[in-house]
PDB file of N, CA and C in Angstrom:
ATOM      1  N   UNK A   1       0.840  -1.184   0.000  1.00  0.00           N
ATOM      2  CA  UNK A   1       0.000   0.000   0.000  1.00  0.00           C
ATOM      3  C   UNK A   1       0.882   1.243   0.000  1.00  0.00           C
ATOM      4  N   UNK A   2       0.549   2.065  -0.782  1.00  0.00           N
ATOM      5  CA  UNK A   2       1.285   3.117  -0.983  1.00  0.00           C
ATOM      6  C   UNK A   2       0.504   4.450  -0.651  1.00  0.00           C
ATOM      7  N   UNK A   3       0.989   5.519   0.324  1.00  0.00           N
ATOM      8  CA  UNK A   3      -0.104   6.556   0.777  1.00  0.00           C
ATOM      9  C   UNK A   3       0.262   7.622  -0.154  1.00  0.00           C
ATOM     10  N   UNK A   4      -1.251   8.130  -0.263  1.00  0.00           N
ATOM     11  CA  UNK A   4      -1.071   9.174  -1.535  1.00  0.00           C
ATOM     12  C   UNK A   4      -1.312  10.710  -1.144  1.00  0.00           C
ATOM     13  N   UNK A   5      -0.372  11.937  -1.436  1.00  0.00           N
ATOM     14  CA  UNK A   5      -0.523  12.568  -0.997  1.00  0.00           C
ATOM     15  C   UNK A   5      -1.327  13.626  -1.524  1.00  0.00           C
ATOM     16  N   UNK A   6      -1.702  15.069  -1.196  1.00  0.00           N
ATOM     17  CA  UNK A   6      -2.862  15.447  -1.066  1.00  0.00           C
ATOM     18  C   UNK A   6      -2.515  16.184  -2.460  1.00  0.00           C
ATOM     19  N   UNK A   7      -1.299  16.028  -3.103  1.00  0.00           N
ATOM     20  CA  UNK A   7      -1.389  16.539  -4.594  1.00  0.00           C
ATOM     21  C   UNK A   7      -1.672  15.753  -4.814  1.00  0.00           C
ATOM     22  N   UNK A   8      -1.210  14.544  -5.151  1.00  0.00           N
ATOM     23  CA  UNK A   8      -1.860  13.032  -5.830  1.00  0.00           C
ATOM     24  C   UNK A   8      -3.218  13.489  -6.090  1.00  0.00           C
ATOM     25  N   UNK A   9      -3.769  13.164  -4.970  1.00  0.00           N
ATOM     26  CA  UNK A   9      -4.882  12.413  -4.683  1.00  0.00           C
ATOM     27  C   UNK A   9      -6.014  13.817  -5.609  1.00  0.00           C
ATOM     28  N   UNK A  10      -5.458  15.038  -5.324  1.00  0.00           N
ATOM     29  CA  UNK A  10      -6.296  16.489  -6.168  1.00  0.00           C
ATOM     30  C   UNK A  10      -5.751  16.126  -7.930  1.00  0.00           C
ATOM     31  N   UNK A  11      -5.283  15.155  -8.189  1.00  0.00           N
ATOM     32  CA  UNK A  11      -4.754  15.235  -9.865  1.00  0.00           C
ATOM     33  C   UNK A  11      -5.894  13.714 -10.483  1.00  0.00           C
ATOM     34  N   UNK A  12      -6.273  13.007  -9.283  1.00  0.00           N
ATOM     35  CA  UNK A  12      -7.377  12.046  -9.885  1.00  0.00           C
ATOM     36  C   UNK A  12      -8.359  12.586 -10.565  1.00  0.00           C
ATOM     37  N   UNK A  13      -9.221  12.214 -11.214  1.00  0.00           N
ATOM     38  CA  UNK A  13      -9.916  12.651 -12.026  1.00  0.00           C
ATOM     39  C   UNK A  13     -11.235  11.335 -12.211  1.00  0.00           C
ATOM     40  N   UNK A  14     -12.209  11.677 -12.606  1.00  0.00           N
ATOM     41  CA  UNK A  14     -13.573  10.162 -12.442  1.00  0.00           C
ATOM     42  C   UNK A  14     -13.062   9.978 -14.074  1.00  0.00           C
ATOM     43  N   UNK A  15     -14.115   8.914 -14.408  1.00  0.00           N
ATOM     44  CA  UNK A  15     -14.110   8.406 -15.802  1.00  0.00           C
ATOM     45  C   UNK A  15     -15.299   9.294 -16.483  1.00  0.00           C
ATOM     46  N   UNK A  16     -15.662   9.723 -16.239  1.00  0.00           N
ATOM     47  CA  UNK A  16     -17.055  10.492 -16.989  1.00  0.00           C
ATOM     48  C   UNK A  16     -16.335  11.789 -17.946  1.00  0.00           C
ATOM     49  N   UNK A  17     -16.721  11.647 -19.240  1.00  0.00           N
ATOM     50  CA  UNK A  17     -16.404  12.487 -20.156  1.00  0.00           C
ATOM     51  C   UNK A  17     -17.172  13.067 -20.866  1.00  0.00           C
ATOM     52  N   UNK A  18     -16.646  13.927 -21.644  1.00  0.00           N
ATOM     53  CA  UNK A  18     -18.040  14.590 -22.696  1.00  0.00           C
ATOM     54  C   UNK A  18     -18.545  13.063 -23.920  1.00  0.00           C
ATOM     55  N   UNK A  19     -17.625  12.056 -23.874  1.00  0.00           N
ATOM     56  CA  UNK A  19     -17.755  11.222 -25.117  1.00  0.00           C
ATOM     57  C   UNK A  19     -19.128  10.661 -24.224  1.00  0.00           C
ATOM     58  N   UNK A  20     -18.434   9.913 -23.035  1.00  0.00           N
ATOM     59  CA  UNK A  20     -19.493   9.009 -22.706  1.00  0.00           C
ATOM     60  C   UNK A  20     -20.859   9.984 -22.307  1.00  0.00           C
ATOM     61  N   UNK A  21     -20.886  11.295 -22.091  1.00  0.00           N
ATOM     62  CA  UNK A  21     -22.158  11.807 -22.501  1.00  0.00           C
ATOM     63  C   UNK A  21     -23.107  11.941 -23.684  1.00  0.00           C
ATOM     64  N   UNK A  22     -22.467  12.033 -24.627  1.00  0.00           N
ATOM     65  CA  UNK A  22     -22.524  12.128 -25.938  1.00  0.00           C
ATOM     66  C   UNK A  22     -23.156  10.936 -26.081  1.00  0.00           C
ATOM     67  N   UNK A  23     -22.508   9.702 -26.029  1.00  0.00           N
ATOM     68  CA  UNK A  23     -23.087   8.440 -26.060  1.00  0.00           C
ATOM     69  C   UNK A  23     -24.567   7.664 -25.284  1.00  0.00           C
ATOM     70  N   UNK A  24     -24.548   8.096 -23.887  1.00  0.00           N
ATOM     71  CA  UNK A  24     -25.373   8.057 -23.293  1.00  0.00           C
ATOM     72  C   UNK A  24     -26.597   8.722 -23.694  1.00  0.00           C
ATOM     73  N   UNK A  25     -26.027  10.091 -24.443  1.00  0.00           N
ATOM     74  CA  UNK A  25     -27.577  10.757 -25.163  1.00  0.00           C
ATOM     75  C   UNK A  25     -28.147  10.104 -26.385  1.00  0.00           C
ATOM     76  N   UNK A  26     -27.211   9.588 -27.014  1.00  0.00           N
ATOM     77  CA  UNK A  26     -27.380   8.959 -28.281  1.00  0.00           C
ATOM     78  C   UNK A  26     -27.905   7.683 -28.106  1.00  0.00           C
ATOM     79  N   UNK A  27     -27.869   7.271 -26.795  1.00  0.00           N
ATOM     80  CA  UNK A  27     -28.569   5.931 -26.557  1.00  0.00           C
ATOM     81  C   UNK A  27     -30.215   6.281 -26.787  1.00  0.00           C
ATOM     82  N   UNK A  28     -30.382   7.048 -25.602  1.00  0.00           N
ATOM     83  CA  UNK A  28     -31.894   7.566 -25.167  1.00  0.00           C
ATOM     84  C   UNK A  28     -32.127   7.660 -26.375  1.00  0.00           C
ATOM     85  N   UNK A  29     -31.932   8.656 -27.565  1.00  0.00           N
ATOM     86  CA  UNK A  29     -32.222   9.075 -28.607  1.00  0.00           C
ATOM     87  C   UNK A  29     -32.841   7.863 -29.502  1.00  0.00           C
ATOM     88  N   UNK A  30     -32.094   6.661 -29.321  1.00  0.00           N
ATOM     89  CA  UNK A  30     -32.653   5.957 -30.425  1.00  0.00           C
ATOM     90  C   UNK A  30     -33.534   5.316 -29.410  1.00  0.00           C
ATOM     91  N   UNK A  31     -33.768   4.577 -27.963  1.00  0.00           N
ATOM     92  CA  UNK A  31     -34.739   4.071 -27.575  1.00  0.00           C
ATOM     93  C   UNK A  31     -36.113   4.609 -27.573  1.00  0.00           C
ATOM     94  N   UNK A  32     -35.713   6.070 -27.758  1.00  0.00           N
ATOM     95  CA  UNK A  32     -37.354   7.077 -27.645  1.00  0.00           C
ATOM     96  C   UNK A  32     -37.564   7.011 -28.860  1.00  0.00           C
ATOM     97  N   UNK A  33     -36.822   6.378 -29.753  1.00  0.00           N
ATOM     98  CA  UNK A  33     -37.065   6.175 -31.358  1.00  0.00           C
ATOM     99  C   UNK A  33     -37.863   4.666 -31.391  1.00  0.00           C
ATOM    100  N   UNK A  34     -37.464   3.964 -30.621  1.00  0.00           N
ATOM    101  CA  UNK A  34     -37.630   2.521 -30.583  1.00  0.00           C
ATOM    102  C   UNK A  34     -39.424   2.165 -29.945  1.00  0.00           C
ATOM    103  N   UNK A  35     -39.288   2.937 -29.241  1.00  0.00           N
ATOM    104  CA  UNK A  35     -40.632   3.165 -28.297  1.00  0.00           C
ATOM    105  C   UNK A  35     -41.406   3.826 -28.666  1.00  0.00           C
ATOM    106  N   UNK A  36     -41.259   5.086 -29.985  1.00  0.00           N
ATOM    107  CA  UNK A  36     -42.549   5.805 -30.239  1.00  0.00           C
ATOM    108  C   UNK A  36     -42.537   4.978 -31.784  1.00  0.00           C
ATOM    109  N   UNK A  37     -42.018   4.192 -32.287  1.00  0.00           N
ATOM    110  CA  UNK A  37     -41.823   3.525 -33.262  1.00  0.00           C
ATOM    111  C   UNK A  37     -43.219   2.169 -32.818  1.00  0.00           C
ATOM    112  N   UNK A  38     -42.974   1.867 -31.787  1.00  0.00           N
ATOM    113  CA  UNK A  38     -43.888   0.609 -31.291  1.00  0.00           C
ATOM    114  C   UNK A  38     -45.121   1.421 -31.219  1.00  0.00           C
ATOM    115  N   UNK A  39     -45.391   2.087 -30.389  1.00  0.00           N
ATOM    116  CA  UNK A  39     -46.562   2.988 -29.471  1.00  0.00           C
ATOM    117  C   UNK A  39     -47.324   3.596 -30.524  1.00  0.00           C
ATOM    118  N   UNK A  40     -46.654   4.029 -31.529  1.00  0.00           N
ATOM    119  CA  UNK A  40     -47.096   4.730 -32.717  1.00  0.00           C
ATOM    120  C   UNK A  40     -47.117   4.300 -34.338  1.00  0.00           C
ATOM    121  N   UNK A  41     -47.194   3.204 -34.325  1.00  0.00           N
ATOM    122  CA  UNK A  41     -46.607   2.635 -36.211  1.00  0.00           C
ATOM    123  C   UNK A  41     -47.621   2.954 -36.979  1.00  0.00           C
ATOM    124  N   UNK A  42     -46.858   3.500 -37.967  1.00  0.00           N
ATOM    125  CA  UNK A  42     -47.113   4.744 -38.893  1.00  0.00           C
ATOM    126  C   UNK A  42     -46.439   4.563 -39.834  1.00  0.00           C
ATOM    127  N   UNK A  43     -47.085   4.146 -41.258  1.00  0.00           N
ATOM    128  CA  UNK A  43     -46.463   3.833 -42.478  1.00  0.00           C
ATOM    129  C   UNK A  43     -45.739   4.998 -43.152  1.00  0.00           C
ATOM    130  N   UNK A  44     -44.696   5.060 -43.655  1.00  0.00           N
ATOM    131  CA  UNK A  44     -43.732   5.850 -44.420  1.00  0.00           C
ATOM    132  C   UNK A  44     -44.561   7.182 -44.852  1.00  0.00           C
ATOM    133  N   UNK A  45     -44.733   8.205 -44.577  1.00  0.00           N
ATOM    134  CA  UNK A  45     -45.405   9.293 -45.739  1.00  0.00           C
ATOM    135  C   UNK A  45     -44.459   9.862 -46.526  1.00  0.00           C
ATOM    136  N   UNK A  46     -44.758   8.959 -47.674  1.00  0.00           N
ATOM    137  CA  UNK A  46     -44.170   9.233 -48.959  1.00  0.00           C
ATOM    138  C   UNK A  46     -44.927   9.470 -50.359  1.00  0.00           C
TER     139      UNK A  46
END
């Protein structure tokens, strides 16, 4: 075990980024696609 000092420990940083936000929105995005796709089917207007 190695003790870490109080610069250390202020230079950690979490894993959360703008990507994995980005991604996480882009999830929702297509499930609310997926779900008003079911809830609502609605032939092509073409």
């Amino acid at each position: 075990m190695k003790e870490v000092s109080r610069k250390e420990l202020e230079k950690i940083t979490g894993g959360f980024s703008v990507w994995v936000g980005i991604g996480i929105a882009a999830v929702v995005v297509f499930l609310s696609g997926v779900l008003e796709g079911i809830t609502n089917p609605d032939k092509c207007k073409g």
